[in-house]
Protein backbone atom coordinates (compact mmCIF):
# COMPACT_ATOMS: atom_id res chain seq x y z
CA UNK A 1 31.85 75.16 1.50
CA UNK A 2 29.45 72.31 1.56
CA UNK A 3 30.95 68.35 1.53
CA UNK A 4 30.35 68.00 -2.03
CA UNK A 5 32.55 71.46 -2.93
CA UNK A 6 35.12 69.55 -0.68
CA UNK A 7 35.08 66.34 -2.62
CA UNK A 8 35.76 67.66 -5.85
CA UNK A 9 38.50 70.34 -4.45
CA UNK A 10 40.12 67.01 -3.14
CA UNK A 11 40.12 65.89 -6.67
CA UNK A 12 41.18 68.83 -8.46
CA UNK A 13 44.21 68.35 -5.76
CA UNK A 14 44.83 65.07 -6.80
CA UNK A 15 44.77 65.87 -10.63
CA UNK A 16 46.66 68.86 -10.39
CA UNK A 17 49.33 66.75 -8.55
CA UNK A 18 49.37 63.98 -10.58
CA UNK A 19 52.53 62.50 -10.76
CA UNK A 20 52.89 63.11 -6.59
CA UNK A 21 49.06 61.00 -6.18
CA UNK A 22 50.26 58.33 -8.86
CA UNK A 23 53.32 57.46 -6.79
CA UNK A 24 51.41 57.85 -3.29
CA UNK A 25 48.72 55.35 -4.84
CA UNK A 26 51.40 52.98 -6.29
CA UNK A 27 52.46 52.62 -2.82
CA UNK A 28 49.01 51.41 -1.35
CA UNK A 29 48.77 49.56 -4.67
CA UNK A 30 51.68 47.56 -3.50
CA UNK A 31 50.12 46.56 -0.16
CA UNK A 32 46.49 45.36 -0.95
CA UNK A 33 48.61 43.58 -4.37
CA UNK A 34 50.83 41.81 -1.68
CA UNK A 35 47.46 41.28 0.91
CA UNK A 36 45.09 40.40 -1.49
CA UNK A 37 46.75 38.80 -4.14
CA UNK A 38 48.73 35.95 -1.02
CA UNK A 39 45.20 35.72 0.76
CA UNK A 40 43.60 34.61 -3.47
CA UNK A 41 46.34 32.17 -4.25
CA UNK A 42 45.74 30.51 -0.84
CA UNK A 43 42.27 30.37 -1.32
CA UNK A 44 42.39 29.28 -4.89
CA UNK A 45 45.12 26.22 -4.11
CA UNK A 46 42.63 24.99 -1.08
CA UNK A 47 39.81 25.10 -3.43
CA UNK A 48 41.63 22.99 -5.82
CA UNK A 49 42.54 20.54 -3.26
CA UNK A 50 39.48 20.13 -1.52
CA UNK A 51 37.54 19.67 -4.58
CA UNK A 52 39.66 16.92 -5.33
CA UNK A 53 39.82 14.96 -1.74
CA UNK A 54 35.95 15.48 -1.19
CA UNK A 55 35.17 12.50 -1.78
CA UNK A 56 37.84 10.93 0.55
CA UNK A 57 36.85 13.63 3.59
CA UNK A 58 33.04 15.23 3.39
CA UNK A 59 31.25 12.00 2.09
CA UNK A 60 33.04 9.46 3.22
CA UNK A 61 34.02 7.14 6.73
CA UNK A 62 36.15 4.13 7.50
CA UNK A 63 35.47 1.10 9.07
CA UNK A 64 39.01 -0.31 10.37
CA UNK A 65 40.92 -2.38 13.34
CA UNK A 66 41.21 -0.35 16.31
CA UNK A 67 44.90 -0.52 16.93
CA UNK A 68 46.93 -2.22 14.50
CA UNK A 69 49.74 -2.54 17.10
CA UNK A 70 48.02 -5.34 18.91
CA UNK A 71 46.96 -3.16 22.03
CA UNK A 72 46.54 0.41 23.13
CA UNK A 73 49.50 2.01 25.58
CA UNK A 74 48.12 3.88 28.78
CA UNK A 75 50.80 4.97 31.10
CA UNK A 76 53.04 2.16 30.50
CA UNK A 77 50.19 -0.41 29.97
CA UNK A 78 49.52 -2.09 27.16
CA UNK A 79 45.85 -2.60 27.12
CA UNK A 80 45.36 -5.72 24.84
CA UNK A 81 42.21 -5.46 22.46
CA UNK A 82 39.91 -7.85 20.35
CA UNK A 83 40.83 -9.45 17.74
CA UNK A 84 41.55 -8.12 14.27
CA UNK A 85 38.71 -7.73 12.05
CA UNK A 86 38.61 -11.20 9.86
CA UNK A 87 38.27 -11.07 5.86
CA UNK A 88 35.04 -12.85 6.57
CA UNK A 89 33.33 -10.29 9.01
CA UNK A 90 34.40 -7.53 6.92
CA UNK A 91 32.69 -9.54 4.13
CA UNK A 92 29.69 -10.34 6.19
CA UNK A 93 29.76 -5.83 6.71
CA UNK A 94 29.43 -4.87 3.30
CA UNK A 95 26.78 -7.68 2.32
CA UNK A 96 24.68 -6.66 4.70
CA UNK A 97 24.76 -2.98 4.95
CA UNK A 98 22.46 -1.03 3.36
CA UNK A 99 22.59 -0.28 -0.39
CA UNK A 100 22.36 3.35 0.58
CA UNK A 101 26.50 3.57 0.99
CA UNK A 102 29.13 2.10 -1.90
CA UNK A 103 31.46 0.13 0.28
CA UNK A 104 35.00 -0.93 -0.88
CA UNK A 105 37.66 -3.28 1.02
CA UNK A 106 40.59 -3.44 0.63
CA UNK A 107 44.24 -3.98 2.35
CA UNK A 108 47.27 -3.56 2.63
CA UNK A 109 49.18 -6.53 1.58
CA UNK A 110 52.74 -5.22 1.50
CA UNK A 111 53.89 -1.62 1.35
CA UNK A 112 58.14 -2.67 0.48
CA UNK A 113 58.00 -4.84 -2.16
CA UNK A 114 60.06 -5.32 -5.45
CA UNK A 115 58.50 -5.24 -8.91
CA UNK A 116 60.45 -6.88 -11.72
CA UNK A 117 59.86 -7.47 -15.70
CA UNK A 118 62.08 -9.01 -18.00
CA UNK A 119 65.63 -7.19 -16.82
CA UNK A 120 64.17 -3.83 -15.50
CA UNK A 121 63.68 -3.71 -11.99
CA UNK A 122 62.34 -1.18 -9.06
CA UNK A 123 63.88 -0.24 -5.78
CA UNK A 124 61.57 -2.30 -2.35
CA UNK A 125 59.26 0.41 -2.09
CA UNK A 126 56.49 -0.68 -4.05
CA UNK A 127 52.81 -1.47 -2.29
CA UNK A 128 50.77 -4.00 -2.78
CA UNK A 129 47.23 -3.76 -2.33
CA UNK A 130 44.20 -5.92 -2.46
CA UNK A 131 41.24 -4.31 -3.56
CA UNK A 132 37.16 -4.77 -5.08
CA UNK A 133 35.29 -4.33 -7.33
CA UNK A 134 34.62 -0.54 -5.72
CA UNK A 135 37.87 0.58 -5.11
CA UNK A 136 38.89 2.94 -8.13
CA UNK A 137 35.63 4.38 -7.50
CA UNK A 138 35.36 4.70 -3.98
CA UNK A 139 39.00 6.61 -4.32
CA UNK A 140 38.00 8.35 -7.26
CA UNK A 141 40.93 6.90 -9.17
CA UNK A 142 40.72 6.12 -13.02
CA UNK A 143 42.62 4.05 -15.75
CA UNK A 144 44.91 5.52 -18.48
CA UNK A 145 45.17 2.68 -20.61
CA UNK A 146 43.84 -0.68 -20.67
CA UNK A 147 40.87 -1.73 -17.77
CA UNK A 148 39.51 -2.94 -14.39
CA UNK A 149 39.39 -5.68 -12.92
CA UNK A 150 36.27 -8.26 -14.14
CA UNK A 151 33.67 -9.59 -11.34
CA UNK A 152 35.02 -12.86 -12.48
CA UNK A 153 38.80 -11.90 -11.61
CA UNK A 154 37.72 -10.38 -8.48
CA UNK A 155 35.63 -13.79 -7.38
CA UNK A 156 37.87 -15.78 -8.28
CA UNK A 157 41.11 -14.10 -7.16
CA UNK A 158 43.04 -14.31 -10.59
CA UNK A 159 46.78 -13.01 -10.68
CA UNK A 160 46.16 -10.23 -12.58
CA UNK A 161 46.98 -6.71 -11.32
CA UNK A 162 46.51 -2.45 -12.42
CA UNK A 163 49.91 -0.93 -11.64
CA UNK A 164 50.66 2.73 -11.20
CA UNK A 165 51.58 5.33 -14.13
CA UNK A 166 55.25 5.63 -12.00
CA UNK A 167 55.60 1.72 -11.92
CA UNK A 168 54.71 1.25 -15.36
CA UNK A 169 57.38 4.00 -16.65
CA UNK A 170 60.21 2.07 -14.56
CA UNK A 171 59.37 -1.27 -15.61
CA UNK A 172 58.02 -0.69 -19.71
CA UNK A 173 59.09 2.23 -20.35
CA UNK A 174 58.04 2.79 -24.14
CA UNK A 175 56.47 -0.51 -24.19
CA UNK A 176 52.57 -0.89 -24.12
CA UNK A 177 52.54 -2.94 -20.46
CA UNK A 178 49.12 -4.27 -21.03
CA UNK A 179 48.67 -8.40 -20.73
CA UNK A 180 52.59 -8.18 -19.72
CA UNK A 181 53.76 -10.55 -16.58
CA UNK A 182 55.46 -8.65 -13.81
CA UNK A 183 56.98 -9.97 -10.73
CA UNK A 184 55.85 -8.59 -7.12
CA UNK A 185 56.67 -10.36 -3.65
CA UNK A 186 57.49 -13.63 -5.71
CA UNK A 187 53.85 -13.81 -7.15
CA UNK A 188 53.57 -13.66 -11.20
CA UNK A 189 50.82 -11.22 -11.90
CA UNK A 190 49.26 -10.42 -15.80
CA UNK A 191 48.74 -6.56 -16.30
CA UNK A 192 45.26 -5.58 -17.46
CA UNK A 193 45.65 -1.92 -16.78
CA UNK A 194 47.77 1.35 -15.84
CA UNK A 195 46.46 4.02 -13.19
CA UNK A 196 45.90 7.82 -14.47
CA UNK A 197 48.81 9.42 -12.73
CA UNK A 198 47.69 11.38 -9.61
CA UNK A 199 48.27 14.67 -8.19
CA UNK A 200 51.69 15.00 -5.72
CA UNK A 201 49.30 15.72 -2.68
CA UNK A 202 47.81 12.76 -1.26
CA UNK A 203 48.26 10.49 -4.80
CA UNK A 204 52.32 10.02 -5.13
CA UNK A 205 51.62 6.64 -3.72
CA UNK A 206 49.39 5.13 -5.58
CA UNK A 207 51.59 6.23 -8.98
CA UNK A 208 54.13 3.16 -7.68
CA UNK A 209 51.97 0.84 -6.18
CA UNK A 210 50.16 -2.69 -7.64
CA UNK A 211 46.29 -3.32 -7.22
CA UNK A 212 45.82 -7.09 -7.28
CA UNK A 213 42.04 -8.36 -6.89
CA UNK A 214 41.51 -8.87 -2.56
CA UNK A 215 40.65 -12.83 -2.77
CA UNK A 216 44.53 -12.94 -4.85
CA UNK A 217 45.41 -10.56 -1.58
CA UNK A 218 44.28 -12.64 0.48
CA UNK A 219 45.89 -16.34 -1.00
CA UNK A 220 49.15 -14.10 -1.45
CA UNK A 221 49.42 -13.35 2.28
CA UNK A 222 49.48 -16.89 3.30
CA UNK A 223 48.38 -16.81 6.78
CA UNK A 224 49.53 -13.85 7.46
CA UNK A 225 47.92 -10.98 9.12
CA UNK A 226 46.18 -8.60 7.37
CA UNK A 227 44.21 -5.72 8.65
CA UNK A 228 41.08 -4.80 6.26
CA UNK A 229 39.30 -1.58 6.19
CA UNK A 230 35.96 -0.89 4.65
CA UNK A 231 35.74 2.75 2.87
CA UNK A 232 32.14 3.95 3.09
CA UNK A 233 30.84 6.63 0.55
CA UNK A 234 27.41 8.60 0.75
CA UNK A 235 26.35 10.00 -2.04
CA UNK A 236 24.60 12.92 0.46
CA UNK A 237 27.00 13.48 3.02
CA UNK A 238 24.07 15.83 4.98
CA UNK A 239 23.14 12.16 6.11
CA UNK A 240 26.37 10.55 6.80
CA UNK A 241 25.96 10.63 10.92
CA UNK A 242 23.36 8.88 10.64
CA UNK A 243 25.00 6.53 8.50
CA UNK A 244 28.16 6.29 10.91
CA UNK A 245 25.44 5.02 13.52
CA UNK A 246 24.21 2.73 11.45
CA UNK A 247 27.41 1.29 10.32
CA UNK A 248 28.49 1.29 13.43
CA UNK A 249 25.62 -1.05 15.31
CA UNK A 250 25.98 -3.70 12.23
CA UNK A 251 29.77 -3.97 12.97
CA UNK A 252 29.15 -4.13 16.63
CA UNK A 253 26.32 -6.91 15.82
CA UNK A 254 29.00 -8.95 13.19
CA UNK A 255 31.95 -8.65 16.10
CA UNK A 256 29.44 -9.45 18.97
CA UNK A 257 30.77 -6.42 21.13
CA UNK A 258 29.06 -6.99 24.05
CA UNK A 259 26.52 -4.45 25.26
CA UNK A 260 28.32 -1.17 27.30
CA UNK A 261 31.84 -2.36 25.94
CA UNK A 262 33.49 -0.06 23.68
CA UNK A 263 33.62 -1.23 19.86
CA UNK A 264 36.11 -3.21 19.01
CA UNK A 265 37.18 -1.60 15.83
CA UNK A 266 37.26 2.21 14.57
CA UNK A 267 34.85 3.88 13.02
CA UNK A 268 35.74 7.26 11.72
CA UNK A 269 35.20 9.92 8.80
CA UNK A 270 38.00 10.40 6.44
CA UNK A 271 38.54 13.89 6.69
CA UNK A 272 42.52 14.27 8.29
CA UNK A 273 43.34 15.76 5.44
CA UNK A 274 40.98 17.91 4.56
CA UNK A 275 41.22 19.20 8.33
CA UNK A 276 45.38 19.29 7.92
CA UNK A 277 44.50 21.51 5.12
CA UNK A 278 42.27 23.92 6.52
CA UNK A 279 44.90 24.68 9.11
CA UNK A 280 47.57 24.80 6.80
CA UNK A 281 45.54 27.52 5.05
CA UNK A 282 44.54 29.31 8.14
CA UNK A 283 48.47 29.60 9.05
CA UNK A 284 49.16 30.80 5.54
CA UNK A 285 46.82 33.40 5.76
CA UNK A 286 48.09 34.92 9.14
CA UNK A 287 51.03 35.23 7.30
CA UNK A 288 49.62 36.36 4.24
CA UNK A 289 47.74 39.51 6.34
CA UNK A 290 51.01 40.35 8.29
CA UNK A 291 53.28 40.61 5.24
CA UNK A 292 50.15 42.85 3.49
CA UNK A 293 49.65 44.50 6.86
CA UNK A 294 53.78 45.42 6.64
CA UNK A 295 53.50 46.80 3.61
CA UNK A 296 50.85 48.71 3.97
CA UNK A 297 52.48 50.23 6.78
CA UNK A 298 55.08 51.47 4.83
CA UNK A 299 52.14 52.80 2.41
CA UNK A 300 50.54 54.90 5.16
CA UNK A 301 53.63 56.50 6.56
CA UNK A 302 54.18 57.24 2.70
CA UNK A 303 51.46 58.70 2.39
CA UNK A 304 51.11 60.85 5.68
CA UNK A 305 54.22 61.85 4.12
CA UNK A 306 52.85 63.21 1.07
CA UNK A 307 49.74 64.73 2.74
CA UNK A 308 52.30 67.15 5.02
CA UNK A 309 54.21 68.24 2.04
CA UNK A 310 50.27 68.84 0.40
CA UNK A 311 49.43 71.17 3.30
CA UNK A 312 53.28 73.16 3.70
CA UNK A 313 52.49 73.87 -0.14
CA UNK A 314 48.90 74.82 -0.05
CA UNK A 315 49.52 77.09 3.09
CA UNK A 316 48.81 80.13 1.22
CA UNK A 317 45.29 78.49 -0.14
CA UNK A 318 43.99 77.46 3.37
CA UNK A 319 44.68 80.97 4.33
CA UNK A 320 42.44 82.15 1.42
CA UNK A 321 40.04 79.31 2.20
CA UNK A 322 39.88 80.85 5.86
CA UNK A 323 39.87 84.03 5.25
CA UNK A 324 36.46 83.91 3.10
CA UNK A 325 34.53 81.68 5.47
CA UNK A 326 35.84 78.10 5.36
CA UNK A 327 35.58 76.49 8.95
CA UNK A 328 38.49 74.15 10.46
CA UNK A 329 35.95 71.78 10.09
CA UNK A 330 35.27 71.96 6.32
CA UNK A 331 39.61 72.40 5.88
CA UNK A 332 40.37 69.37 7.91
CA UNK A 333 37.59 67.61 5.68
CA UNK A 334 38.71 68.13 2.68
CA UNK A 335 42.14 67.08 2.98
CA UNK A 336 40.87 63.83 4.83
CA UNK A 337 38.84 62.88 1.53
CA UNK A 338 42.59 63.52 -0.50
CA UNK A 339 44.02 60.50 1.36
CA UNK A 340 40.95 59.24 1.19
CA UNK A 341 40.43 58.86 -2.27
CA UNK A 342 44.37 58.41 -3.43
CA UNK A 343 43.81 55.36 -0.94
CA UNK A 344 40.96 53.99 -2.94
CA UNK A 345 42.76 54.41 -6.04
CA UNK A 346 45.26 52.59 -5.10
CA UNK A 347 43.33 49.73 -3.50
CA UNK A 348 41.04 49.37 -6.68
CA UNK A 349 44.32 49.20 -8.36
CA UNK A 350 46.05 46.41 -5.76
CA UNK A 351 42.61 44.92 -5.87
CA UNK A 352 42.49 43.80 -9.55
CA UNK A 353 46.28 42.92 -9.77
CA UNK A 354 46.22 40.97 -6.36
CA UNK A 355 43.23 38.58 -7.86
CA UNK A 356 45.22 38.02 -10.93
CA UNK A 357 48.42 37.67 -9.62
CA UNK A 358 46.81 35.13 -7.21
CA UNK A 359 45.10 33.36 -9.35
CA UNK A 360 48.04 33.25 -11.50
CA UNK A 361 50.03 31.91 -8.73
CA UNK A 362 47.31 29.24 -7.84
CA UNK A 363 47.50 27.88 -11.26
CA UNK A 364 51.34 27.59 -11.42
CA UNK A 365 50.92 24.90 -8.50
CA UNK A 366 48.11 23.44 -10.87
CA UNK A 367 44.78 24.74 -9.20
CA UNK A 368 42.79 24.60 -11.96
CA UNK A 369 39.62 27.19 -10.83
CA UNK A 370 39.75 31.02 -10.82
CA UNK A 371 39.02 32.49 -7.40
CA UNK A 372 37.29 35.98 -6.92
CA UNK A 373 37.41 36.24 -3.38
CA UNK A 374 34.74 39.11 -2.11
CA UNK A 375 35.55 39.07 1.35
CA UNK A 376 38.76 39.81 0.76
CA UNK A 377 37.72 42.32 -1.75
CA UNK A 378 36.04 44.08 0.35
CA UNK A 379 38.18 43.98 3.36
CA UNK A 380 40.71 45.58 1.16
CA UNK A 381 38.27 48.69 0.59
CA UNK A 382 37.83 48.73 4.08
CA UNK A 383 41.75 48.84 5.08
CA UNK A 384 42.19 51.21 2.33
CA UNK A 385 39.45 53.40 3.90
CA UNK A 386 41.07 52.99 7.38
CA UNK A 387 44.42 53.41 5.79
CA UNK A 388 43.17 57.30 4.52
CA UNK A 389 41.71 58.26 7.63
CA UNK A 390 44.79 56.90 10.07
CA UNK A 391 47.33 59.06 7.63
CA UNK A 392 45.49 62.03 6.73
CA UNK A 393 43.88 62.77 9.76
CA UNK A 394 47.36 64.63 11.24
CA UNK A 395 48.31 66.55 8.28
CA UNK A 396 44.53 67.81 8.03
CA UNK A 397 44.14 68.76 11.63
CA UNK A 398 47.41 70.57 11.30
CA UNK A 399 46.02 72.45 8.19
CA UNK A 400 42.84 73.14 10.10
CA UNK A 401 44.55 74.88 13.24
CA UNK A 402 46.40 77.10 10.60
CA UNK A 403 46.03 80.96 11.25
CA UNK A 404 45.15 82.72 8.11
CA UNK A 405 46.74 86.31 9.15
CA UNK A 406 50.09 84.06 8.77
CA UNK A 407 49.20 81.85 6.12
CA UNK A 408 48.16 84.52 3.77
CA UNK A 409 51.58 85.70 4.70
CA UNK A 410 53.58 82.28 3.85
CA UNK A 411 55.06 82.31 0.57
């Protein structure tokens, strides 16, 4: 008996035990549904979210004060710093650097404020921020209804203002807000425009917040401080190190950090939450591979189960088997390609329902791509190959150290 005449005894097994091999299979189904299908959705919600905060991570870097605190604490000691960056250096930045980058500034001008119209008002938790001409596309943020800001409004630091889709539901309601007065911080401010709402990861805020051109930011704070940052995007990010350098000496140049100092500002890549993210996901997925790895526990014990009951019943047949020539070898062989193959027929079955269950998952949480993740495709044939050998290898060496004088006896 020669491998092949063992592979398709193994399968006239199976079929002639069908019921038994569905149920055995179901069982491993179950496990690479649960391993595969947790490890797609993950995969398929990170996609979606790192697509979407690219821009703000992989081609992009910040230009900001170094501690907006006034100093840096070491050990007790506040270590006092330079001065915050001025409207005018930050100014003096993005005229002067390269047209290679799209630079935007903007800041924060106050993140508790109350909006009012007419009689509707919102609670003090609306922001205020004073942005360019580059902003909404810098932050990849677009307008529902209405438009932007003109390069007249943002020169001349007109009250005008884009408010968020959650603002403009509070305050209008039904009512079309466009060239409508609202009240913010005590300033009277004209709406041209309403924000697309944005995603609840990493955009709630901007759905309640006020954009106001940053010269009307600026007369608005009246003397007080503000800290600007400059948001840097490169359209190839392969070359944004090099732009980070170069960023970096101009600023150094424009604040006239001395030579061997450290700079006085920060310079870093925007990536926090793409990194959060990627350990998020990496958590997720230990998780993910124990609860699969549980179940498909249970599925091997299952099915060493099975495979014992397969050799008590087929005593009489390895006697047979024996008595005309078949080695302990070629018997332990053949029933190590049964668990074999019911294990592959039940991961090709978890397989296909674990990528559409995921998927199906990832879109409920509104990932909007369809994941087919190989790797853990075929890492699922690969623990389902494992799985075989690790259960049927005791039941088939017990079958192969049967004696045929008493199995041709068993009845």
């Amino acid at each position: 008996m020669n491998f092949t005449e063992n592979v398709n005894e193994a399968l006239k097994a199976i079929k002639d035990n069908l019921l038994r091999t569905s149920l055995t299979a179901a069982i491993v189904a179950i496990g690479i549904t649960a391993l595969v299908g947790i490890l797609t959705a993950i995969d398929g919600i990170q996609y979606s979210i790192s697509s979407g905060l690219s821009d703000l991570g992989a081609n992009s870097f910040d230009i900001k004060d170094l501690n907006r605190g006034g100093g840096r604490n070491r050990g007790g000691v506040i270590e006092t710093t330079k001065s915050s960056i001025t409207y005018n250096e930050i100014k003096e930045y993005k005229e002067r650097f390269p047209a290679s980058a799209m630079i935007s500034i903007y800041t924060n001008v106050t993140g508790a404020a109350e909006a009012k119209h007419l009689s509707k008002k919102t609670n003090p938790n609306i922001s205020v921020t004073g942005v360019d001409e580059n902003y909404l596309t810098v932050k990849s943020y677009s307008i529902a209804n209405g438009r932007g800001f003109s390069s007249v409004e943002i020169r001349n630091g007109s009250y005008v203002c884009l408010v968020g889709s959650e603002l403009a539901k509070t305050l209008f309601d039904k009512e079309d807000p466009i060239n409508e007065g609202i009240t913010v911080g005590g300033a009277h401010y004209k709406v041209v425009g309403v924000l697309a709402e944005e995603s609840s990861i990493g955009g709630s805020g901007i759905n309640r917040s006020v954009l106001i051109p940053l010269q009307t930011g600026v007369g608005v704070a009246a003397g007080r401080r503000l800290y600007f940052t400059a948001m840097n995007y490169v359209k190839d990010a392969s070359k944004i190190s090099y732009q980070m350098s170069e960023a970096e000496g101009l600023m150094r140049q424009i604040r006239k950090d001395r030579l061997g100092d450290k700079s006085s500002f920060e310079i870093s890549r925007s990536e926090s939450l793409t990194t959060s993210l990627a350990e998020t996901s990496s958590s997720l997925r230990i998780g993910g591979g124990f609860i699969g790895f549980i179940t498909l526990l249970g599925a091997s014990i299952g099915l060493m189960n099975i495979m014992m009951v397969s050799v008590t019943e087929r005593t009489r047949e390895i006697g047979i088997r024996k008595a005309l020539g078949a080695t302990p070898k070629r018997i332990r062989e053949q029933f190590l390609v049964e668990a074999i193959v019911i294990c592959q027929i039940g991961g090709a079955v978890g397989i296909v329902l674990g990528i559409l269950i995921g998927n199906l998952v990832a879109t409920l949480v509104n990932a909007d791509t369809f994941v087919i993740p190989w790797a853990w495709m075929i890492s699922g044939i690969v623990v389902c190959f494992v799985v075989g050998i690790v259960s049927g290898y005791y039941p088939a060496s017990k079958a192969s150290k049967l004696d045929p004088i008493e199995s041709l006896r068993y009845e």
